[in-house]
C-alpha atoms as a PDB file:
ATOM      1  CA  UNK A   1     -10.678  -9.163  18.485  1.00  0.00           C
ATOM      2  CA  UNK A   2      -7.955 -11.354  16.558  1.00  0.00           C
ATOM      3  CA  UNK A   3      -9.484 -10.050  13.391  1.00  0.00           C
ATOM      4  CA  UNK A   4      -9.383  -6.620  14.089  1.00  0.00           C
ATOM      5  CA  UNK A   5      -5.359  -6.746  13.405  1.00  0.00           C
ATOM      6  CA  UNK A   6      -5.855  -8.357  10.035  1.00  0.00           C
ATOM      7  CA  UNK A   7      -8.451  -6.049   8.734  1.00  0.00           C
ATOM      8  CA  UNK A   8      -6.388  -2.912  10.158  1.00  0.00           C
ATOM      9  CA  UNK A   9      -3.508  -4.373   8.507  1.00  0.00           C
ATOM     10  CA  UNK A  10      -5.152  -4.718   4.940  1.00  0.00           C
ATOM     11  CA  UNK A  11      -6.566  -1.185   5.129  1.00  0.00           C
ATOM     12  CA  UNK A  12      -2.976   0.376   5.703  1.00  0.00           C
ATOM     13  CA  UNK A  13      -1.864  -1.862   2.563  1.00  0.00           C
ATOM     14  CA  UNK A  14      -4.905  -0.443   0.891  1.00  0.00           C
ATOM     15  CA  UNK A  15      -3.359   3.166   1.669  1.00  0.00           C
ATOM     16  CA  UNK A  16       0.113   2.396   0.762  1.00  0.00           C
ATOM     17  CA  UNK A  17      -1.372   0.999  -2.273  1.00  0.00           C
ATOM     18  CA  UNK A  18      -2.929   3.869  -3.223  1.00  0.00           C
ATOM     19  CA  UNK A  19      -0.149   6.550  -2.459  1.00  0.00           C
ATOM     20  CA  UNK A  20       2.146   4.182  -4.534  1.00  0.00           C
ATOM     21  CA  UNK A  21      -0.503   4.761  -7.444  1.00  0.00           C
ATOM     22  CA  UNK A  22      -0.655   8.821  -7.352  1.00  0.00           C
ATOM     23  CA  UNK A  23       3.219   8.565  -6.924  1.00  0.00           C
ATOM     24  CA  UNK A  24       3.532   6.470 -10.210  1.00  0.00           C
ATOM     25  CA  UNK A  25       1.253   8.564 -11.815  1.00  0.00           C
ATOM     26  CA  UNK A  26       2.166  12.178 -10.820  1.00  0.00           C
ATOM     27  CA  UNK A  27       5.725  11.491 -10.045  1.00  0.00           C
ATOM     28  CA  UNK A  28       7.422  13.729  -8.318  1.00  0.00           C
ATOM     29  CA  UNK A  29       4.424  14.453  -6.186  1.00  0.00           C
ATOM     30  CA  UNK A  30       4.868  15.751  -2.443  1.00  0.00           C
ATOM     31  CA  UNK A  31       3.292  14.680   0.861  1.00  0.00           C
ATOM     32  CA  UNK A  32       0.492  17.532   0.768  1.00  0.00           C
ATOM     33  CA  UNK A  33      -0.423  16.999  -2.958  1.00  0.00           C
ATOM     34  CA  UNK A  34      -0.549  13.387  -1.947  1.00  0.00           C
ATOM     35  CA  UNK A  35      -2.853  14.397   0.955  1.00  0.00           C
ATOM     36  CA  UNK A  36      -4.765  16.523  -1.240  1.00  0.00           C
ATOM     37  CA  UNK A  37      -5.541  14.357  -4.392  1.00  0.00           C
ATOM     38  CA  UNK A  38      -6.413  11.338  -2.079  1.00  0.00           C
ATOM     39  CA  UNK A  39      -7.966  12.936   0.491  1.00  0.00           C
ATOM     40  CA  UNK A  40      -6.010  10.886   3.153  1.00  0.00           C
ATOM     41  CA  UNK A  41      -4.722  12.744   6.448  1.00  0.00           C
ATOM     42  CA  UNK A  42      -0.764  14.022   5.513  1.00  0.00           C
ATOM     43  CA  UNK A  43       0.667  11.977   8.817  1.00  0.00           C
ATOM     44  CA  UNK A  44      -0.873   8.684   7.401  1.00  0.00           C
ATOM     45  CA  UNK A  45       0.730   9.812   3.578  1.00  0.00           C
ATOM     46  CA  UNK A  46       4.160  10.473   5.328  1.00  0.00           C
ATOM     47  CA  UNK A  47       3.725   6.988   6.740  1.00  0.00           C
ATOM     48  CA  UNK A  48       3.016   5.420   3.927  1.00  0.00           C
ATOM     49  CA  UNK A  49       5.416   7.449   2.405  1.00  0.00           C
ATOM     50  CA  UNK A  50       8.207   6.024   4.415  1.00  0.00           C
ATOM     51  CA  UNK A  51       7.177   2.130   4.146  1.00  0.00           C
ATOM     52  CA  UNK A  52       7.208   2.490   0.625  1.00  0.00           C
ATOM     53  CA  UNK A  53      10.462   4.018   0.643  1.00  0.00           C
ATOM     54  CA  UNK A  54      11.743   1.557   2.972  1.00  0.00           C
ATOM     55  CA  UNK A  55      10.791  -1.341   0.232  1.00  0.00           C
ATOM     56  CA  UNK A  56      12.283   0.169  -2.004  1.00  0.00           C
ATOM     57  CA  UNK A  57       9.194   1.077  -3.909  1.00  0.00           C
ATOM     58  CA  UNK A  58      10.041   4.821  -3.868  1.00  0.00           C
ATOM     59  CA  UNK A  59      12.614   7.522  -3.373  1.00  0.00           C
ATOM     60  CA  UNK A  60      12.545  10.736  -1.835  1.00  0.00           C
ATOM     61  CA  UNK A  61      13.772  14.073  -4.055  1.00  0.00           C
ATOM     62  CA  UNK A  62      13.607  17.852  -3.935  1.00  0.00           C
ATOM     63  CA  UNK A  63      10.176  18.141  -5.804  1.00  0.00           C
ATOM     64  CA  UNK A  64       8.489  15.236  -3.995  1.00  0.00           C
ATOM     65  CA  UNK A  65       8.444  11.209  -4.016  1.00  0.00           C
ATOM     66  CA  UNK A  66       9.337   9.356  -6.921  1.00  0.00           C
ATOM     67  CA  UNK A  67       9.368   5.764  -8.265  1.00  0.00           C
ATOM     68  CA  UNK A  68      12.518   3.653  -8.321  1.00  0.00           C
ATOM     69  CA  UNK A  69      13.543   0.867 -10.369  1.00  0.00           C
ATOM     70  CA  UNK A  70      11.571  -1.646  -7.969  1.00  0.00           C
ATOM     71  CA  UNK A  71       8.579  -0.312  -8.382  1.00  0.00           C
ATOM     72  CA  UNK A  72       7.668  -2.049 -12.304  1.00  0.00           C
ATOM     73  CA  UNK A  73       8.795  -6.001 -10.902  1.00  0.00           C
ATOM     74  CA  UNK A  74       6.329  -4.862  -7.718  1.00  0.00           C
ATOM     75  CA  UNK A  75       3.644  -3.827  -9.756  1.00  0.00           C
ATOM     76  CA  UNK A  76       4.122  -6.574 -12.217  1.00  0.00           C
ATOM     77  CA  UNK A  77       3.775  -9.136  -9.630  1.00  0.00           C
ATOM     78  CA  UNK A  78       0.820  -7.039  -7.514  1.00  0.00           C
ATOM     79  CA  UNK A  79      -1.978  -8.872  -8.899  1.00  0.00           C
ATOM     80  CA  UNK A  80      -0.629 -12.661  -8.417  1.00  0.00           C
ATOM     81  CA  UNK A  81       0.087 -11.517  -4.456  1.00  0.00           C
ATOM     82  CA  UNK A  82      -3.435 -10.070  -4.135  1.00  0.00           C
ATOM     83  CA  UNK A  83      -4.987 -13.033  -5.650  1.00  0.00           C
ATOM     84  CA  UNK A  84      -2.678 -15.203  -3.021  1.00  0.00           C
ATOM     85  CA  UNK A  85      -4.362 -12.916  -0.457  1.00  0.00           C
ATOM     86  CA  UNK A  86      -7.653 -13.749  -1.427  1.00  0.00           C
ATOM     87  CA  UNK A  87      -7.091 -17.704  -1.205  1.00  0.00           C
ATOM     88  CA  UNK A  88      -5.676 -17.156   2.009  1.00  0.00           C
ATOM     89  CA  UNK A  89      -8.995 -15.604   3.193  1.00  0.00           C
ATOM     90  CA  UNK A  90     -10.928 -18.420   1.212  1.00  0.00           C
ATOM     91  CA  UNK A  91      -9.253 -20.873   2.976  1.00  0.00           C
ATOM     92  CA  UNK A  92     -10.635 -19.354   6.728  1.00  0.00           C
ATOM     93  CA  UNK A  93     -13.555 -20.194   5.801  1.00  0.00           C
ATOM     94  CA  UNK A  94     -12.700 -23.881   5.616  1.00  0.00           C
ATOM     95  CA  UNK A  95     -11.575 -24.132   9.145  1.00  0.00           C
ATOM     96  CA  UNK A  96     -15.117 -24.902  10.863  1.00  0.00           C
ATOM     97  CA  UNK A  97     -15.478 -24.612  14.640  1.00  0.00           C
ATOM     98  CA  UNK A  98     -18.241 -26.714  16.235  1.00  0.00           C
ATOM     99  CA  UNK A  99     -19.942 -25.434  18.532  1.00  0.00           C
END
């Protein structure tokens, strides 16, 4: 279904959310402590892992992920892109069908 891709979509922001969270709050945390503390399978963390690194979000060390210098503006600016998310969604519900 054309929704399904959406909704898949949010849940892995939902994940690399929440990995970004235990990172800024344990930094430097590792891939199974990650996996432990959040309960979420360690392939997904490394995933996440990686896209956050890849933004810029995080960096990789010895003793386990940590934040960079990207990672305050990004969390500074979280709430005003959620809340553009949300009126985004708002607004499908305008576009009625007839049927």
């Amino acid at each position: 279904m054309v929704t399904e891709k959406v909704k898949r979509e949010l849940e892995m922001l939902k994940r690399h959310l929440i990995i970004l969270k235990y990172v800024v709050e344990n930094e430097p945390i590792g891939i199974l402590k990650l996996a432990e503390e959040t309960g979420i399978p360690s392939h997904k963390v490394r995933y996440s892992l990686r896209v956050l690194e890849q933004e810029g979000l995080i960096a990789a060390s010895a003793p386990g992920a940590v934040t960079t210098e990207r990672t305050e503006t990004f969390l500074e600016d979280l709430d005003f892109a959620i809340d553009q998310l949300q009126e985004m969604t708002k607004g499908l519900k305008e576009v009625t069908i007839e049927r």
